[in-house]
PDB file of N, CA and C in Angstrom:
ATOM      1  N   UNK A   1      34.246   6.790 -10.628  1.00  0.00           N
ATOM      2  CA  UNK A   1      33.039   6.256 -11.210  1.00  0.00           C
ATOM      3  C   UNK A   1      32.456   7.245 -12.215  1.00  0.00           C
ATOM      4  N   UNK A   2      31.739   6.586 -12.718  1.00  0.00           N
ATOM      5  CA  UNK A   2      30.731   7.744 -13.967  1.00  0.00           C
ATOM      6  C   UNK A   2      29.469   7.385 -14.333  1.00  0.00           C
ATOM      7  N   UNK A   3      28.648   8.217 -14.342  1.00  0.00           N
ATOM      8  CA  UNK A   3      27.362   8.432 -14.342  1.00  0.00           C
ATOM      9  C   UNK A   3      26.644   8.596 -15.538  1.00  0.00           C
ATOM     10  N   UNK A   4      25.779   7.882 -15.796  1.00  0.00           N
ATOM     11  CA  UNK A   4      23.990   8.154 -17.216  1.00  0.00           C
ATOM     12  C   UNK A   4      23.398   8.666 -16.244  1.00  0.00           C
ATOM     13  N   UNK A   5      22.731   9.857 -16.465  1.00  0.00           N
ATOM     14  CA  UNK A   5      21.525   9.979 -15.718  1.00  0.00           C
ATOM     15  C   UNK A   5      20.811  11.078 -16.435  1.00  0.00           C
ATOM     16  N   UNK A   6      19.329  10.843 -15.761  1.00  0.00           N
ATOM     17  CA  UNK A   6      18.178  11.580 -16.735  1.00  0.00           C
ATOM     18  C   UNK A   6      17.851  12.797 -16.058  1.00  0.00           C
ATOM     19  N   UNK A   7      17.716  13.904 -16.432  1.00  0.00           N
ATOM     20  CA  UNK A   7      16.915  14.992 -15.300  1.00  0.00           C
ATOM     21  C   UNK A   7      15.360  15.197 -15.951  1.00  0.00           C
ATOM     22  N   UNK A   8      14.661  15.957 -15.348  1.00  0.00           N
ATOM     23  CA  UNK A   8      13.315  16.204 -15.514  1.00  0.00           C
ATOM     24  C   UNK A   8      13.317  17.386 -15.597  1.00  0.00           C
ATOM     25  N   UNK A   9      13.109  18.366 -16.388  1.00  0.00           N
ATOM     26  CA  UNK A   9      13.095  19.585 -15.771  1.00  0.00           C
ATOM     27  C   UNK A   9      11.520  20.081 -15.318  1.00  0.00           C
ATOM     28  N   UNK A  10      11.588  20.881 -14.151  1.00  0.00           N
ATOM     29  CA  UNK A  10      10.098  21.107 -13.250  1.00  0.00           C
ATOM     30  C   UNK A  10       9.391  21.760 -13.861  1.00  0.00           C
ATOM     31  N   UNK A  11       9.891  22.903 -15.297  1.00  0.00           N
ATOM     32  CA  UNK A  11       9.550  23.899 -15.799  1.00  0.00           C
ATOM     33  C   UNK A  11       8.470  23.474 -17.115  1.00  0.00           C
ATOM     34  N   UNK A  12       8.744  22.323 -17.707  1.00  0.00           N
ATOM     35  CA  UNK A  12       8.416  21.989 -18.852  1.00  0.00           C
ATOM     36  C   UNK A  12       8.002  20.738 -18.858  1.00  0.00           C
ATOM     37  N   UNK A  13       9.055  19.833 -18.056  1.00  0.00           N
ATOM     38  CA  UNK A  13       8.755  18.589 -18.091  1.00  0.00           C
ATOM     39  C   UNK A  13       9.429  17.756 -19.015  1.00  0.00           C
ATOM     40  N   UNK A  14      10.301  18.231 -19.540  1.00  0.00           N
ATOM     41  CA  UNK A  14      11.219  17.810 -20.482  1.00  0.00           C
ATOM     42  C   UNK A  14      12.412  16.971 -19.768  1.00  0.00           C
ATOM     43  N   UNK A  15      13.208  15.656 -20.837  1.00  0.00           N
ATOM     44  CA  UNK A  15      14.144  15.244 -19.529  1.00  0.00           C
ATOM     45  C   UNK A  15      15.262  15.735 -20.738  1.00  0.00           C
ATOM     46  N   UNK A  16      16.149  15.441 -20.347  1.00  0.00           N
ATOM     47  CA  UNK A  16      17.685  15.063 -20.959  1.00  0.00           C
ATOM     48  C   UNK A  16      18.781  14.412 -20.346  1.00  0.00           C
ATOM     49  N   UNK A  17      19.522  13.603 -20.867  1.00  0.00           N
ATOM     50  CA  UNK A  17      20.058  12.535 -20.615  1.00  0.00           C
ATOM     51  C   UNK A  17      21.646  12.942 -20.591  1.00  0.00           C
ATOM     52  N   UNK A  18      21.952  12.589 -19.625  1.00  0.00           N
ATOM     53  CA  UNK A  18      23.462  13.085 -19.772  1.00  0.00           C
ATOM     54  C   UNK A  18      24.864  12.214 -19.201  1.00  0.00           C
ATOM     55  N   UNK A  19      25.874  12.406 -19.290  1.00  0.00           N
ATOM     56  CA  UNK A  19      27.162  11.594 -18.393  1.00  0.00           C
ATOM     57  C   UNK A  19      27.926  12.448 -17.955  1.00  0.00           C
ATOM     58  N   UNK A  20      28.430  11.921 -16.807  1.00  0.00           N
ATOM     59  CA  UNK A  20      29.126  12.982 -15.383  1.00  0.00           C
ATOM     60  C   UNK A  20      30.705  12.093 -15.061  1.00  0.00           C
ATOM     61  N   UNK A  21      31.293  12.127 -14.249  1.00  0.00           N
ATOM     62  CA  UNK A  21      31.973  11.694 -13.528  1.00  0.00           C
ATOM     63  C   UNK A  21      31.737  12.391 -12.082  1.00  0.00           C
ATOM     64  N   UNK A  22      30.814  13.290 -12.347  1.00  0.00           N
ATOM     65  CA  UNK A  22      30.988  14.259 -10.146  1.00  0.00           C
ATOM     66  C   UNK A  22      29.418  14.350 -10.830  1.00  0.00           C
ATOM     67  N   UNK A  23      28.030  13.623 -10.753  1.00  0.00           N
ATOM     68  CA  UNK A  23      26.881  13.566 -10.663  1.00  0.00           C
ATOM     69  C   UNK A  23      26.245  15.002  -9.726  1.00  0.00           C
ATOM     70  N   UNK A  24      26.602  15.257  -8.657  1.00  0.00           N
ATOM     71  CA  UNK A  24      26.390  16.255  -7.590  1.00  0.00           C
ATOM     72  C   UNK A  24      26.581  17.596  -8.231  1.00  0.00           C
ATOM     73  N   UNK A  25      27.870  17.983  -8.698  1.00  0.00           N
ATOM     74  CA  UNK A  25      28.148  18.694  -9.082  1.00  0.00           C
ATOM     75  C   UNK A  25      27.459  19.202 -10.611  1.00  0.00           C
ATOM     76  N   UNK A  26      27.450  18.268 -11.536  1.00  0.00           N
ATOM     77  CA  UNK A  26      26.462  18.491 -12.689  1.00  0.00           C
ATOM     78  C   UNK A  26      25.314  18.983 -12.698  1.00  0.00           C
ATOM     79  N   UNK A  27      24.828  18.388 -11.838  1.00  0.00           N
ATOM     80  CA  UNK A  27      23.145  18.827 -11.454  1.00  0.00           C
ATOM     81  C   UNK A  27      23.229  19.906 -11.001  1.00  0.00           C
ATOM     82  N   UNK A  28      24.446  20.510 -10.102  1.00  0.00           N
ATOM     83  CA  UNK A  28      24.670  21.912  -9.287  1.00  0.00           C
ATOM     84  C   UNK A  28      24.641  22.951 -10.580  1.00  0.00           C
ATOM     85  N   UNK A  29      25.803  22.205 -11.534  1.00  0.00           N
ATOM     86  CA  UNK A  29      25.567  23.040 -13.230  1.00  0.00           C
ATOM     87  C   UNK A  29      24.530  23.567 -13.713  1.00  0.00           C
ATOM     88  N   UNK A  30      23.895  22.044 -13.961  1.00  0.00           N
ATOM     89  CA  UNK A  30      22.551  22.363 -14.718  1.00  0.00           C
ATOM     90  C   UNK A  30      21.273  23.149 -13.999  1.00  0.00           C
ATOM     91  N   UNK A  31      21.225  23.446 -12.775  1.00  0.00           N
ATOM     92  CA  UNK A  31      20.385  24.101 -12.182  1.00  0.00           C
ATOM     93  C   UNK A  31      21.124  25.718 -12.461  1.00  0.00           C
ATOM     94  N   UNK A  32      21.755  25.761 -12.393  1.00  0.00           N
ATOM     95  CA  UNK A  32      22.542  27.219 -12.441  1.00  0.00           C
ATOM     96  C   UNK A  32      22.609  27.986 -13.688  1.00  0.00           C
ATOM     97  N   UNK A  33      22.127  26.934 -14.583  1.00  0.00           N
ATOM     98  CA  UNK A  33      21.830  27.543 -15.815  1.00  0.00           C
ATOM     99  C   UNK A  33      23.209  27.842 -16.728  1.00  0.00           C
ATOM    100  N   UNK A  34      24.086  27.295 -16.507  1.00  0.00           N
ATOM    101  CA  UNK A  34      25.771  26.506 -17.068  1.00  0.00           C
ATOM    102  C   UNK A  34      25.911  25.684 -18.225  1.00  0.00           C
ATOM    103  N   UNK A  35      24.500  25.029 -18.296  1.00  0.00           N
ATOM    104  CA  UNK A  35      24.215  24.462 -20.000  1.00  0.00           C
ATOM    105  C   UNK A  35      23.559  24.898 -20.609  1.00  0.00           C
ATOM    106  N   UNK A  36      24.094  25.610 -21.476  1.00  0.00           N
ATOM    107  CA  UNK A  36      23.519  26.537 -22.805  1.00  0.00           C
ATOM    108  C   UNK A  36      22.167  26.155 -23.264  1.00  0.00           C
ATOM    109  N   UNK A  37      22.348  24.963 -24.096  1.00  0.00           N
ATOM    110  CA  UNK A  37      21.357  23.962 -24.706  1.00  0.00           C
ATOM    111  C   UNK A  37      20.030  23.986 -24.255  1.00  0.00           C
ATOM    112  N   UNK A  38      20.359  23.882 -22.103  1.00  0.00           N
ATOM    113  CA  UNK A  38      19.167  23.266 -21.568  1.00  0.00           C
ATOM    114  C   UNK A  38      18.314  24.991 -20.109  1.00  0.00           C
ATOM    115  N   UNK A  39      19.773  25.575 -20.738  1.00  0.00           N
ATOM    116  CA  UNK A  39      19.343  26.614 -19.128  1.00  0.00           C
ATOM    117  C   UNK A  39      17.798  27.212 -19.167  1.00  0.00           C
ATOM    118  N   UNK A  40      17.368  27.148 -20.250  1.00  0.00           N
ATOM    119  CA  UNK A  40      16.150  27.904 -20.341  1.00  0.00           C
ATOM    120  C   UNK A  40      14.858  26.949 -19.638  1.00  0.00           C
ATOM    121  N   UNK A  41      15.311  25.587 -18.959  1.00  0.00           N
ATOM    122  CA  UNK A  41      14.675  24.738 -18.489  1.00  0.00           C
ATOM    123  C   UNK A  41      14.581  24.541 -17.228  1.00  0.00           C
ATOM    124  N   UNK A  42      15.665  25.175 -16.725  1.00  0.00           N
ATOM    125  CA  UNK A  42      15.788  25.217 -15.316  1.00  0.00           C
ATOM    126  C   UNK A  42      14.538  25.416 -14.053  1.00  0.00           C
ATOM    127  N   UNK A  43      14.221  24.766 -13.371  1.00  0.00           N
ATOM    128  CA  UNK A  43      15.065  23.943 -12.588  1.00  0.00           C
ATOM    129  C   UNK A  43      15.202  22.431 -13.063  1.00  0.00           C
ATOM    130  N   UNK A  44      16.125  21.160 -12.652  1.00  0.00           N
ATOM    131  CA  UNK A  44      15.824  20.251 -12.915  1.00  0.00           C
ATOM    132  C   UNK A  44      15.587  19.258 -11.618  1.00  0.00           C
ATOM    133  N   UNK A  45      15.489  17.859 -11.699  1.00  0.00           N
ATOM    134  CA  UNK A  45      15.030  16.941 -10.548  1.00  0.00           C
ATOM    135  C   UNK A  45      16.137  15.762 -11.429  1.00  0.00           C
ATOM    136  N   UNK A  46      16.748  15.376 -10.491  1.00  0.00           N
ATOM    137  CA  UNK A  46      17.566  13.864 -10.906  1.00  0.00           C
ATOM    138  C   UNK A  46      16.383  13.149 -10.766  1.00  0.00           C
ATOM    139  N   UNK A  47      15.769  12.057 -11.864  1.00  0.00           N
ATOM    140  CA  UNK A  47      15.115  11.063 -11.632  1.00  0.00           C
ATOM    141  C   UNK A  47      15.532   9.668 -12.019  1.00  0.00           C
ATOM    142  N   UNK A  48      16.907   9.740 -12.850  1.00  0.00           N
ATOM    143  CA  UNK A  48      17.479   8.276 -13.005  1.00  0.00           C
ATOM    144  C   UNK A  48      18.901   8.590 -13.289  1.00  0.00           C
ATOM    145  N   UNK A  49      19.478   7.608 -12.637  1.00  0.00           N
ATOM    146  CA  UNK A  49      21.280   7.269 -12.655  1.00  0.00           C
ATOM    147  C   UNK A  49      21.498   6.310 -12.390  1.00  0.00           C
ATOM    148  N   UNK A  50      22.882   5.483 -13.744  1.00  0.00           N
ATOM    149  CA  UNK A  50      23.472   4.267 -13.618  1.00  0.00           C
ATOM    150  C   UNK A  50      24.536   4.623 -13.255  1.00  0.00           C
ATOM    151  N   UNK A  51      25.349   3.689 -12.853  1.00  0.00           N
ATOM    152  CA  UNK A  51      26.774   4.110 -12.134  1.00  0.00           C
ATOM    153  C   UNK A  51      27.843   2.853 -13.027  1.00  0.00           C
ATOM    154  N   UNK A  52      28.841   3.543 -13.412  1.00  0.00           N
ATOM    155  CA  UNK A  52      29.419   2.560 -14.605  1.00  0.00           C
ATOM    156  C   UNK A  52      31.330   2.658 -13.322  1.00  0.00           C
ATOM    157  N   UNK A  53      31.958   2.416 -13.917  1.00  0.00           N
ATOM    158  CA  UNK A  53      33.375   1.858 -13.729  1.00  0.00           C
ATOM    159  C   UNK A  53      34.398   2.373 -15.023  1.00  0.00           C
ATOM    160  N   UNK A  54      33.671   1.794 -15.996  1.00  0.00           N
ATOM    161  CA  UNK A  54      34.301   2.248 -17.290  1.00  0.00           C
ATOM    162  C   UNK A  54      33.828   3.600 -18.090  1.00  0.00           C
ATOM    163  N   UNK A  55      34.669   4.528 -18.238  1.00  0.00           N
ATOM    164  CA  UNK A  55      34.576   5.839 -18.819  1.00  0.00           C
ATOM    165  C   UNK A  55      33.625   5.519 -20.190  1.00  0.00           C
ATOM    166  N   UNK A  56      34.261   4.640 -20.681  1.00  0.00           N
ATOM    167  CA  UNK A  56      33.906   4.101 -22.128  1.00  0.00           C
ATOM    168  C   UNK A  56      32.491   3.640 -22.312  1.00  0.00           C
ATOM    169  N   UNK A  57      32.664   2.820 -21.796  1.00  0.00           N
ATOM    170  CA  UNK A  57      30.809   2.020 -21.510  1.00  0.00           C
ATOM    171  C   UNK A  57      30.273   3.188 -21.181  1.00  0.00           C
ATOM    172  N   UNK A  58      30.454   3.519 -20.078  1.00  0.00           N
ATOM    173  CA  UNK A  58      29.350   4.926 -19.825  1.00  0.00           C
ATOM    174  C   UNK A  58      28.965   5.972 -20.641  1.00  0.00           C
ATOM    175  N   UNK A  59      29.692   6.117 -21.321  1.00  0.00           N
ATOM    176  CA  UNK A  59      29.600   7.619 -22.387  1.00  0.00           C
ATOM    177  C   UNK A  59      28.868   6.690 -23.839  1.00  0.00           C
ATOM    178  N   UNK A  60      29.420   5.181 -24.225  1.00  0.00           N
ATOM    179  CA  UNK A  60      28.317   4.306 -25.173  1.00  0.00           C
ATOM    180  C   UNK A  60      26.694   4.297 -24.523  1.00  0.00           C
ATOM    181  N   UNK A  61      26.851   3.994 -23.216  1.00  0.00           N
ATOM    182  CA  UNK A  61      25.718   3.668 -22.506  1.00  0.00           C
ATOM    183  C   UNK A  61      24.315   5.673 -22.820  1.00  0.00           C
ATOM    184  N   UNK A  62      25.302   6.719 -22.461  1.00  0.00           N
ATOM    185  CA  UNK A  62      24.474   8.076 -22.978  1.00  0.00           C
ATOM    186  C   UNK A  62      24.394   7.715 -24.402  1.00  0.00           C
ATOM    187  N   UNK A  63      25.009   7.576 -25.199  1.00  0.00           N
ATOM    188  CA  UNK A  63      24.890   7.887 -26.732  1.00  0.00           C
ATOM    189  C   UNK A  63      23.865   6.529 -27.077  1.00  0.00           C
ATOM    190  N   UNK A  64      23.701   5.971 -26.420  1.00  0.00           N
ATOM    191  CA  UNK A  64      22.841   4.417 -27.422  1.00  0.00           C
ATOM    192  C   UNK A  64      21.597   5.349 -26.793  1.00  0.00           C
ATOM    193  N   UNK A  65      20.942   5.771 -25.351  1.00  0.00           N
ATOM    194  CA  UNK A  65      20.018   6.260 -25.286  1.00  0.00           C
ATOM    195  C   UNK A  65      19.410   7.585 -25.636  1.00  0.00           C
ATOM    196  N   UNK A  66      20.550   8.357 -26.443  1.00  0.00           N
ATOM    197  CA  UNK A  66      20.203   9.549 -27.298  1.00  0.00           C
ATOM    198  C   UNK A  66      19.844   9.336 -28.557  1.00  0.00           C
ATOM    199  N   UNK A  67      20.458   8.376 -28.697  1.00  0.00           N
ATOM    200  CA  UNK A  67      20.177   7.686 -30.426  1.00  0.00           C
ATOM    201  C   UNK A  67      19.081   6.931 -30.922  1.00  0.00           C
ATOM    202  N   UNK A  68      19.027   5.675 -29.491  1.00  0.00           N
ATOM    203  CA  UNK A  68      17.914   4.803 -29.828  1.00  0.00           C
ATOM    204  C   UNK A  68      16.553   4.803 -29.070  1.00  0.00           C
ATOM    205  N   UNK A  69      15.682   5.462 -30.227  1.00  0.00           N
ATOM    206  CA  UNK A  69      14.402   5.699 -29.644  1.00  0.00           C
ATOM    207  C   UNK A  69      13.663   4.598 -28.920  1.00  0.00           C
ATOM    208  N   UNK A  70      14.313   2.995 -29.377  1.00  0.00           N
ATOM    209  CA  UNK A  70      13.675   2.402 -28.529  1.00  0.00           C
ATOM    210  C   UNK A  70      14.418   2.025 -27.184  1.00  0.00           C
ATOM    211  N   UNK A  71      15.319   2.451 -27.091  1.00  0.00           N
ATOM    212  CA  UNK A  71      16.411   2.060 -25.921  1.00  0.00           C
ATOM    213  C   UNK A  71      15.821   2.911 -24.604  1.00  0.00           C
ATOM    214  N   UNK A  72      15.859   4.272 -24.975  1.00  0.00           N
ATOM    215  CA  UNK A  72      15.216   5.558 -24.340  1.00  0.00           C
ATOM    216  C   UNK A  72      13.433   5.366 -24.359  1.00  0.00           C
ATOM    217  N   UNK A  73      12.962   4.698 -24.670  1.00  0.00           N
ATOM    218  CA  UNK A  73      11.364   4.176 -24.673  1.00  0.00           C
ATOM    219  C   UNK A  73      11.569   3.593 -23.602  1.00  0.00           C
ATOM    220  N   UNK A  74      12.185   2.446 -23.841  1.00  0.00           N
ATOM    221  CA  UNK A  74      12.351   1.115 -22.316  1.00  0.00           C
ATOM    222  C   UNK A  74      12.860   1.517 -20.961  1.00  0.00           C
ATOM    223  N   UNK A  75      14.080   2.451 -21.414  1.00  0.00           N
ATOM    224  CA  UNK A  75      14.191   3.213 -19.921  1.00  0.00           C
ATOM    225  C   UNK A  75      13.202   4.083 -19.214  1.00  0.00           C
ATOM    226  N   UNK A  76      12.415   4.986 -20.157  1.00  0.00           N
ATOM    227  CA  UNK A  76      11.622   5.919 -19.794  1.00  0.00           C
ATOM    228  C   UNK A  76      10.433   5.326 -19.248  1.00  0.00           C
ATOM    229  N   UNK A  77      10.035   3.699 -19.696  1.00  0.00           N
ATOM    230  CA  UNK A  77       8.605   2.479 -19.277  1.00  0.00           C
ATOM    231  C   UNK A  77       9.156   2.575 -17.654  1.00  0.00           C
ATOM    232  N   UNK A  78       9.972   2.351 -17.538  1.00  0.00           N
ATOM    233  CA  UNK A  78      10.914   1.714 -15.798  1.00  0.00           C
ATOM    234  C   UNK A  78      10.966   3.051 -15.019  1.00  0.00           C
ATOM    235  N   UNK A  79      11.414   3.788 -15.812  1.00  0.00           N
ATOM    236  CA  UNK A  79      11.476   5.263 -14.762  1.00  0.00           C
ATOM    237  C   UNK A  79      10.032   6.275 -14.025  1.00  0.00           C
ATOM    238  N   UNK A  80       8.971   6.315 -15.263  1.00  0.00           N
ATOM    239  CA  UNK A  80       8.291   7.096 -15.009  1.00  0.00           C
ATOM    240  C   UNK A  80       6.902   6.057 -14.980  1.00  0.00           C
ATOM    241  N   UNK A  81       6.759   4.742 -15.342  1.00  0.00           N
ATOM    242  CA  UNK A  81       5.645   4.148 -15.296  1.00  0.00           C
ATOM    243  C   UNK A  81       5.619   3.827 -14.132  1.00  0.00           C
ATOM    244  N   UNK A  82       4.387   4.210 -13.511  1.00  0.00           N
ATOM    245  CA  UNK A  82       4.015   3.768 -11.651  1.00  0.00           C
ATOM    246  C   UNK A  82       2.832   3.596 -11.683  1.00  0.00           C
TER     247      UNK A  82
END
């Protein structure tokens, strides 16, 4: 299986959006400070994950919500609006 999912980081509050195939393990990454980009953010919180089948779809499914500000608007209404 393979994974979209959003983290939060606790530090800033910032999310970033990413794709996995081992979800558990990524997050084990990204807390450890293993992604360049984001380590200075550390710690993070999983707060959203889709679970796909297809490698393909899944990795379209990260890139349409890195790209499209309104795609990543509508997810972010569902995730964090309570």
């Amino acid at each position: 299986m393979f994974y979209v999912y959003v983290l939060k980081s606790l530090k800033d509050g910032s999310t970033y959006i990413g794709f996995t195939q081992d979800l558990e393990l990524r997050l084990e990454q990204h807390n450890a400070g293993k992604t360049k980009s984001i380590k200075h953010k550390t710690p993070f919180e999983l707060v959203y994950y889709e679970v796909y089948f297809d490698k393909t779809i899944a990795r379209k499914r990260e890139l349409k919500l890195k790209k499209s500000s309104y795609e990543k608007e509508k997810l972010f209404e569902r995730i964090f609006s309570k």
